[in-house]
C-alpha atoms as a PDB file:
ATOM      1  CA  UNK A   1     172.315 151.542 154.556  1.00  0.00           C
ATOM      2  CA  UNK A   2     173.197 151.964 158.340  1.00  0.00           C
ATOM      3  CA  UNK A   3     174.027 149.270 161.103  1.00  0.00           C
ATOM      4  CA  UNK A   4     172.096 149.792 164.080  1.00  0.00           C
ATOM      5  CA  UNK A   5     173.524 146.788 165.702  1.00  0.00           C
ATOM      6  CA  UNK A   6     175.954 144.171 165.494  1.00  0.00           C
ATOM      7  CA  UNK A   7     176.951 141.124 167.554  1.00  0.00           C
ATOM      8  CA  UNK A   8     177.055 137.503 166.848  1.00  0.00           C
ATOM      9  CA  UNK A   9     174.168 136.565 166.858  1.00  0.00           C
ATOM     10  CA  UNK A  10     172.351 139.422 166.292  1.00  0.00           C
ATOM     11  CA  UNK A  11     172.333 142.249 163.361  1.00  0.00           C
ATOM     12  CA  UNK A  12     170.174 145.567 162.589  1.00  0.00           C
ATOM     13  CA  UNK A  13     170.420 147.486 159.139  1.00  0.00           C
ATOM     14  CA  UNK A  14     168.308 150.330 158.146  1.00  0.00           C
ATOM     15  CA  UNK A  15     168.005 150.293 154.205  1.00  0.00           C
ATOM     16  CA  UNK A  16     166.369 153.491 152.738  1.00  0.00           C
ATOM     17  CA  UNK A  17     165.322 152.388 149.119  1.00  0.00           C
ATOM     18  CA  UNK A  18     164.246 148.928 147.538  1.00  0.00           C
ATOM     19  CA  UNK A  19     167.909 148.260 146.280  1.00  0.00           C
ATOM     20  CA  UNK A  20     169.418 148.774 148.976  1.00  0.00           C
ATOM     21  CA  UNK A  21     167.539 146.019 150.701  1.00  0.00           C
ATOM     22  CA  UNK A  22     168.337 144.209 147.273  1.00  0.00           C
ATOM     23  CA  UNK A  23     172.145 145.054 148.066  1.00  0.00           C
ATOM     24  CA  UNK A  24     171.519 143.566 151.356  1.00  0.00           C
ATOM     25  CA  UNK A  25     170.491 140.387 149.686  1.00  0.00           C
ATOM     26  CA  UNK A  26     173.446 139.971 147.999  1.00  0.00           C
ATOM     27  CA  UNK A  27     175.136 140.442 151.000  1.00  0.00           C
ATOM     28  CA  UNK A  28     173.367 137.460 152.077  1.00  0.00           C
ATOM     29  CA  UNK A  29     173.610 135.848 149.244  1.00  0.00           C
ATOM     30  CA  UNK A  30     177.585 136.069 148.456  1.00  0.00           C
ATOM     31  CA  UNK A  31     178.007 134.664 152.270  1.00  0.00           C
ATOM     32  CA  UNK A  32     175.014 131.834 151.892  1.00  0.00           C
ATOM     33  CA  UNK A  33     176.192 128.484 152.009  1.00  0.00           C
ATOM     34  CA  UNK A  34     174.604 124.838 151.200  1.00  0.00           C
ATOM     35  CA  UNK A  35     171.874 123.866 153.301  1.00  0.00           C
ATOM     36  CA  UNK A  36     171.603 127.483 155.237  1.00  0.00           C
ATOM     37  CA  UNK A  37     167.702 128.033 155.904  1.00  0.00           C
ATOM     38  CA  UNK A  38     166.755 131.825 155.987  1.00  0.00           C
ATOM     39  CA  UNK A  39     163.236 132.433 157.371  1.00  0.00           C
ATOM     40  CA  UNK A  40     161.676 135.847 156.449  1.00  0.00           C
ATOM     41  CA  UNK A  41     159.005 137.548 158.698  1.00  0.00           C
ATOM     42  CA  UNK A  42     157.140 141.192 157.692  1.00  0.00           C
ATOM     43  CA  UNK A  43     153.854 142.131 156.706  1.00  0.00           C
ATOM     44  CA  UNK A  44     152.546 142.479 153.087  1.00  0.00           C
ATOM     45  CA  UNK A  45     154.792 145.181 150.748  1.00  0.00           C
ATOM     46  CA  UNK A  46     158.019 144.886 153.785  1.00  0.00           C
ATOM     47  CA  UNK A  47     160.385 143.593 151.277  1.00  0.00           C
ATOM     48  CA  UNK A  48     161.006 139.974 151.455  1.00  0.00           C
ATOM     49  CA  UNK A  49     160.704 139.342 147.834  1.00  0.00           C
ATOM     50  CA  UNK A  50     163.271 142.346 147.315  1.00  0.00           C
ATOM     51  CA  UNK A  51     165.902 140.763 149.767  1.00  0.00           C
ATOM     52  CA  UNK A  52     165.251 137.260 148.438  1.00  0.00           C
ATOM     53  CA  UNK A  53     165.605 138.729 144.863  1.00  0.00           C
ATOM     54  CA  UNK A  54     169.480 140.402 146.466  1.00  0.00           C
ATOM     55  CA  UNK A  55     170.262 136.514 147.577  1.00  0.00           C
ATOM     56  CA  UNK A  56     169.201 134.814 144.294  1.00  0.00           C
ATOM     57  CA  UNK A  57     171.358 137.546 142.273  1.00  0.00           C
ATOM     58  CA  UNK A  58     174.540 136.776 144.129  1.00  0.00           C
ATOM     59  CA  UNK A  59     173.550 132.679 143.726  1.00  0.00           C
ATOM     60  CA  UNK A  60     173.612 133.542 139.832  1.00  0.00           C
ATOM     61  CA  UNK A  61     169.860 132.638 139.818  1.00  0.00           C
ATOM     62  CA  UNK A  62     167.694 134.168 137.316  1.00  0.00           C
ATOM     63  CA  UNK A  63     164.867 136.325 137.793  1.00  0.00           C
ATOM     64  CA  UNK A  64     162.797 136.241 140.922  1.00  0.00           C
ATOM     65  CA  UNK A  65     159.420 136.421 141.697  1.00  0.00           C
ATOM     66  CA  UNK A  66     157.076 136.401 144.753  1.00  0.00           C
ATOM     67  CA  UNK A  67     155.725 132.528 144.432  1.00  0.00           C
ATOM     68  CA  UNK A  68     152.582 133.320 146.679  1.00  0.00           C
ATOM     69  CA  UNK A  69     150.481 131.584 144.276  1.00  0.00           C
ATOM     70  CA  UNK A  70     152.212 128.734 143.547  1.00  0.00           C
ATOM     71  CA  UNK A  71     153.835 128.308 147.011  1.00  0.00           C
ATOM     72  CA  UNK A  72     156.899 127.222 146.224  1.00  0.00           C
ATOM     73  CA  UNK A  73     159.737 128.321 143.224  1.00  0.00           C
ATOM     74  CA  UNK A  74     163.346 126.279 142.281  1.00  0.00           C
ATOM     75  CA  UNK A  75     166.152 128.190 140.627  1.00  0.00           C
ATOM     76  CA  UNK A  76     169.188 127.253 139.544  1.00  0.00           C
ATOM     77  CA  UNK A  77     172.207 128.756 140.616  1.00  0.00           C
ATOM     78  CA  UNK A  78     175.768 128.325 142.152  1.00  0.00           C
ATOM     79  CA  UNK A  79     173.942 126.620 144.615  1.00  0.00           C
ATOM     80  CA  UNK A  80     170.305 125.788 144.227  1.00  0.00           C
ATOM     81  CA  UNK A  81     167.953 128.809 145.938  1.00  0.00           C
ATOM     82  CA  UNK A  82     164.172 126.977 146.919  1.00  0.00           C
ATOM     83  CA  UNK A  83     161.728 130.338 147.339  1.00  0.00           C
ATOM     84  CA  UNK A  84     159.020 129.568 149.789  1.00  0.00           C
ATOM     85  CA  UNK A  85     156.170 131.584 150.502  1.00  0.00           C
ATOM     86  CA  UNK A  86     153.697 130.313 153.160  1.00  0.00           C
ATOM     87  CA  UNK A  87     151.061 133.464 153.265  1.00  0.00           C
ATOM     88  CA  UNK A  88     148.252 131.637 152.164  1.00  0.00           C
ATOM     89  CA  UNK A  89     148.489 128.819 153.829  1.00  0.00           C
ATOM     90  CA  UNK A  90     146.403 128.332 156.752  1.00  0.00           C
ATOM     91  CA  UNK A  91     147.986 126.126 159.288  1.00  0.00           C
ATOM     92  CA  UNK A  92     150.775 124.765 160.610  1.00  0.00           C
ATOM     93  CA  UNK A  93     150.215 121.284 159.298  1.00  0.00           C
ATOM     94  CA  UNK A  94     150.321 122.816 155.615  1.00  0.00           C
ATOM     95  CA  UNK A  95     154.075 124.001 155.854  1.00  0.00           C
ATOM     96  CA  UNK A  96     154.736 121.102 157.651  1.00  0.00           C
ATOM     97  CA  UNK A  97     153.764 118.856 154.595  1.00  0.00           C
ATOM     98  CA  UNK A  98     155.959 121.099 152.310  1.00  0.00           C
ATOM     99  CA  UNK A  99     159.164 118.511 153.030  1.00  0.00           C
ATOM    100  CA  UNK A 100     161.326 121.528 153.540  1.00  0.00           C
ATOM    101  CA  UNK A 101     163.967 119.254 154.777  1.00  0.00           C
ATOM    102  CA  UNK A 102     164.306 117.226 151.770  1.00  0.00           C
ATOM    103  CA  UNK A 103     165.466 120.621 149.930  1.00  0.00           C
ATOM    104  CA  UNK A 104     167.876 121.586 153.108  1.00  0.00           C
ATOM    105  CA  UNK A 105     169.661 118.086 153.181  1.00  0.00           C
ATOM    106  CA  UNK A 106     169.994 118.222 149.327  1.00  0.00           C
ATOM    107  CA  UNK A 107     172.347 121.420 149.725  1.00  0.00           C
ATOM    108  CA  UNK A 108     169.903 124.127 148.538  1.00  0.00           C
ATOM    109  CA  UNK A 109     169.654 127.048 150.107  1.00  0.00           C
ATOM    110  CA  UNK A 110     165.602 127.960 151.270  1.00  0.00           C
ATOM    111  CA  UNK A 111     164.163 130.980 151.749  1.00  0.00           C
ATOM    112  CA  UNK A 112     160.546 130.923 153.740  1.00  0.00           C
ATOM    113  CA  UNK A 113     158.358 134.050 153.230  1.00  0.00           C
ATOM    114  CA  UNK A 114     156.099 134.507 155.825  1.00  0.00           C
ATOM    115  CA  UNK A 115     157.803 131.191 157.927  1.00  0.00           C
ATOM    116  CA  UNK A 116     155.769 132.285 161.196  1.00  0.00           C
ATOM    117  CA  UNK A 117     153.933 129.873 159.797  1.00  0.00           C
ATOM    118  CA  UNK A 118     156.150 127.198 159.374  1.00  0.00           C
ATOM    119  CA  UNK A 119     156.238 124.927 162.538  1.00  0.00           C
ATOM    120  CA  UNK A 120     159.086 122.693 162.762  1.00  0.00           C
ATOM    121  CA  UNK A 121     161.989 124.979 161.330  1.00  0.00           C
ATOM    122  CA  UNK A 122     165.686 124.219 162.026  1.00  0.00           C
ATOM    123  CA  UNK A 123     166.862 125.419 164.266  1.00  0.00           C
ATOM    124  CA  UNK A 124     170.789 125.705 163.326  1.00  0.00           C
ATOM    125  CA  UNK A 125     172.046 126.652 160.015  1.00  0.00           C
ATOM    126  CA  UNK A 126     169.182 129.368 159.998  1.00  0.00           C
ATOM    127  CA  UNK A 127     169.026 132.925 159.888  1.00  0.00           C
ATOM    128  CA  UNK A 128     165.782 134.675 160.631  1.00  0.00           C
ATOM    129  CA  UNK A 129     164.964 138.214 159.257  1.00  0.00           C
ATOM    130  CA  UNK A 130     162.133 140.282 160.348  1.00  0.00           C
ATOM    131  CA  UNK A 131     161.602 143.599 158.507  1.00  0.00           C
ATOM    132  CA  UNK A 132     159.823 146.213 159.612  1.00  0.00           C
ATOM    133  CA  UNK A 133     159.102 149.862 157.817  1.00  0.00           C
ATOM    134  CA  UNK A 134     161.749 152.239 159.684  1.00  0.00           C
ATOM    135  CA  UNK A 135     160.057 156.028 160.527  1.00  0.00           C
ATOM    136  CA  UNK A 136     158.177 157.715 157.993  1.00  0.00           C
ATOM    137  CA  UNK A 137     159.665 156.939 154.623  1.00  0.00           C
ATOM    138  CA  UNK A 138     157.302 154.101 152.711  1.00  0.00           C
ATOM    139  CA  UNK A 139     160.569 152.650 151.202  1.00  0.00           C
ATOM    140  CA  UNK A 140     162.943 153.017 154.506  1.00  0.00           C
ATOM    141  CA  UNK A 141     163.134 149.368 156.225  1.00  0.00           C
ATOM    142  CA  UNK A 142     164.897 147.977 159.279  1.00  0.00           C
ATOM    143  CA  UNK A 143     166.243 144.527 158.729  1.00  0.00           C
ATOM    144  CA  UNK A 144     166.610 142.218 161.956  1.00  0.00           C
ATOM    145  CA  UNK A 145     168.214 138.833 161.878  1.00  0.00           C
ATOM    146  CA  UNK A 146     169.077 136.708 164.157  1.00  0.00           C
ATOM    147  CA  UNK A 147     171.832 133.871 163.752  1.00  0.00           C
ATOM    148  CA  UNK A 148     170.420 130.297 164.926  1.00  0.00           C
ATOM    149  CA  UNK A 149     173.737 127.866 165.391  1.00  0.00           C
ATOM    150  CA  UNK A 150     177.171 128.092 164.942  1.00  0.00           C
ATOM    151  CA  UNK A 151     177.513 127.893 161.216  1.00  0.00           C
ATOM    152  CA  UNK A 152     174.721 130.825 161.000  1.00  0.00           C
ATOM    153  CA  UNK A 153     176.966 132.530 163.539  1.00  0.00           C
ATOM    154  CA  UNK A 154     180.113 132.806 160.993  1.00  0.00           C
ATOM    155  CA  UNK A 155     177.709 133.652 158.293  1.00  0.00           C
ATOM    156  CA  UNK A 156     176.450 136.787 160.568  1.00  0.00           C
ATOM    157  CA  UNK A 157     179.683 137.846 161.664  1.00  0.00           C
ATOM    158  CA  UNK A 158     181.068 137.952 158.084  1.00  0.00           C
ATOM    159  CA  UNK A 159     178.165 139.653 156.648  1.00  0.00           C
ATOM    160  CA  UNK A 160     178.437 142.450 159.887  1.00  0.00           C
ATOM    161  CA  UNK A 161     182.266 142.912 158.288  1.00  0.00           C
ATOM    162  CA  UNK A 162     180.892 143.104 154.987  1.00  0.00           C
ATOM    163  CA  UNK A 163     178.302 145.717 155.714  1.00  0.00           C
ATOM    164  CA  UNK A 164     180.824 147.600 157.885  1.00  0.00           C
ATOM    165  CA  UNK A 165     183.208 148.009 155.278  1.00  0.00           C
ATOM    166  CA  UNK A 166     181.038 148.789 152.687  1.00  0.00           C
ATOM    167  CA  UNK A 167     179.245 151.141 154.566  1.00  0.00           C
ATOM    168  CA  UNK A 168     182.826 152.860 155.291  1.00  0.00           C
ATOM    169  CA  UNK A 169     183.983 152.562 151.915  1.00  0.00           C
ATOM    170  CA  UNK A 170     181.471 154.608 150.335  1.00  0.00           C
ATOM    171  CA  UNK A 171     180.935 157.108 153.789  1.00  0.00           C
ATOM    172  CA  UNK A 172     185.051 157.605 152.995  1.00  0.00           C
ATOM    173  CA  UNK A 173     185.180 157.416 156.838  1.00  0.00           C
ATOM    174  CA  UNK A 174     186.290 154.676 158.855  1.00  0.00           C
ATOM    175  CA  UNK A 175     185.137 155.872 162.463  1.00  0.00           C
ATOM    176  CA  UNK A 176     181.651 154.955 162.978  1.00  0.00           C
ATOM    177  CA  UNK A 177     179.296 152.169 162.470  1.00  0.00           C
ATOM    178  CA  UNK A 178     176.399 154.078 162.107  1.00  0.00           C
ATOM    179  CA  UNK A 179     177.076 156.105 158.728  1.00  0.00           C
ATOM    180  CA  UNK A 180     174.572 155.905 156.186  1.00  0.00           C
ATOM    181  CA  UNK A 181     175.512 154.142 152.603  1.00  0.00           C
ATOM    182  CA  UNK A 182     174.473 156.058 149.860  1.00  0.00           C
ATOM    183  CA  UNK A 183     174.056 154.741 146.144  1.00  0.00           C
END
């Protein structure tokens, strides 16, 4: 992994192979919190179901799986993950009818695939990732997200420390935010 950018409200990783955009996850995960929305953009084979599979590991939810076909999947965890994935719905009024906010005020935490397609989102208590494939390697990925409220803020700045350090830990150097983690 390597941190392109960090502020608080903003963060950019590079991730070079499918776990370590799972590792990410967990990163996510081990900082999410009751009621935290996380909306996931990227086109088809980006890695959304790999970073939501990261955040339902450190949740202590079982195996997960893209639910494009059945819209949207419940697992049980330390705190409840709801897996949303909106790509084949066609409008805005679809997502819309999905009550969302019925699984945010219950405490779980949701994860929208494909929420450019959701409408009405929260707008606090959210982090929003896009990822995007990062130069020429098919597996290499730059992760964007974006802290929406105040709560969302804390979450980012303790996952930027998290990162930081890990990415230090295993570089063995302490200098430079911009070292590569390697597994």
């Amino acid at each position: 992994m390597r941190c392109l950018l960090h502020s608080t409200r903003k963060l950019e990783i590079v991730t070079f192979t499918e776990e370590e955009t799972r590792s990410l996850g967990r990163h996510i995960g081990k900082r999410s919190f009751p009621g935290l929305t996380i909306l996931m953009h990227g086109g088809l084979g980006m890695g959304k179901t790999f970073l939501t599979q990261g955040i339902g590991s450190a949740l202590g939810c079982g195996k997960i799986k893209s639910p494009t076909f059945i819209l949207i999947a419940e697992h049980q965890g330390e705190i409840p993950l709801i897996h949303a994935d909106l790509y084949r719905l066609n409008s805005y009024t679809e997502a819309d009818a999905l009550d969302f906010e019925n699984y945010i005020d219950n405490g779980c935490v949701l994860v929208v695939e494909w929420a450019e397609r959701w409408h009405t989102h929260p707008l606090s208590d959210t982090i929003d990732i896009t990822i995007n494939q990062y130069g020429d390697n098919e597996f290499s990925r730059v992760v964007k997200i974006k802290a929406l409220g105040n709560t969302a803020e804390n979450l980012l700045g303790a996952l930027s420390s998290d990162i930081l350090e890990e990415i230090c830990e295993k570089e063995g150097n302490y200098e430079s935010t911009g070292n590569r983690l390697h597994n």
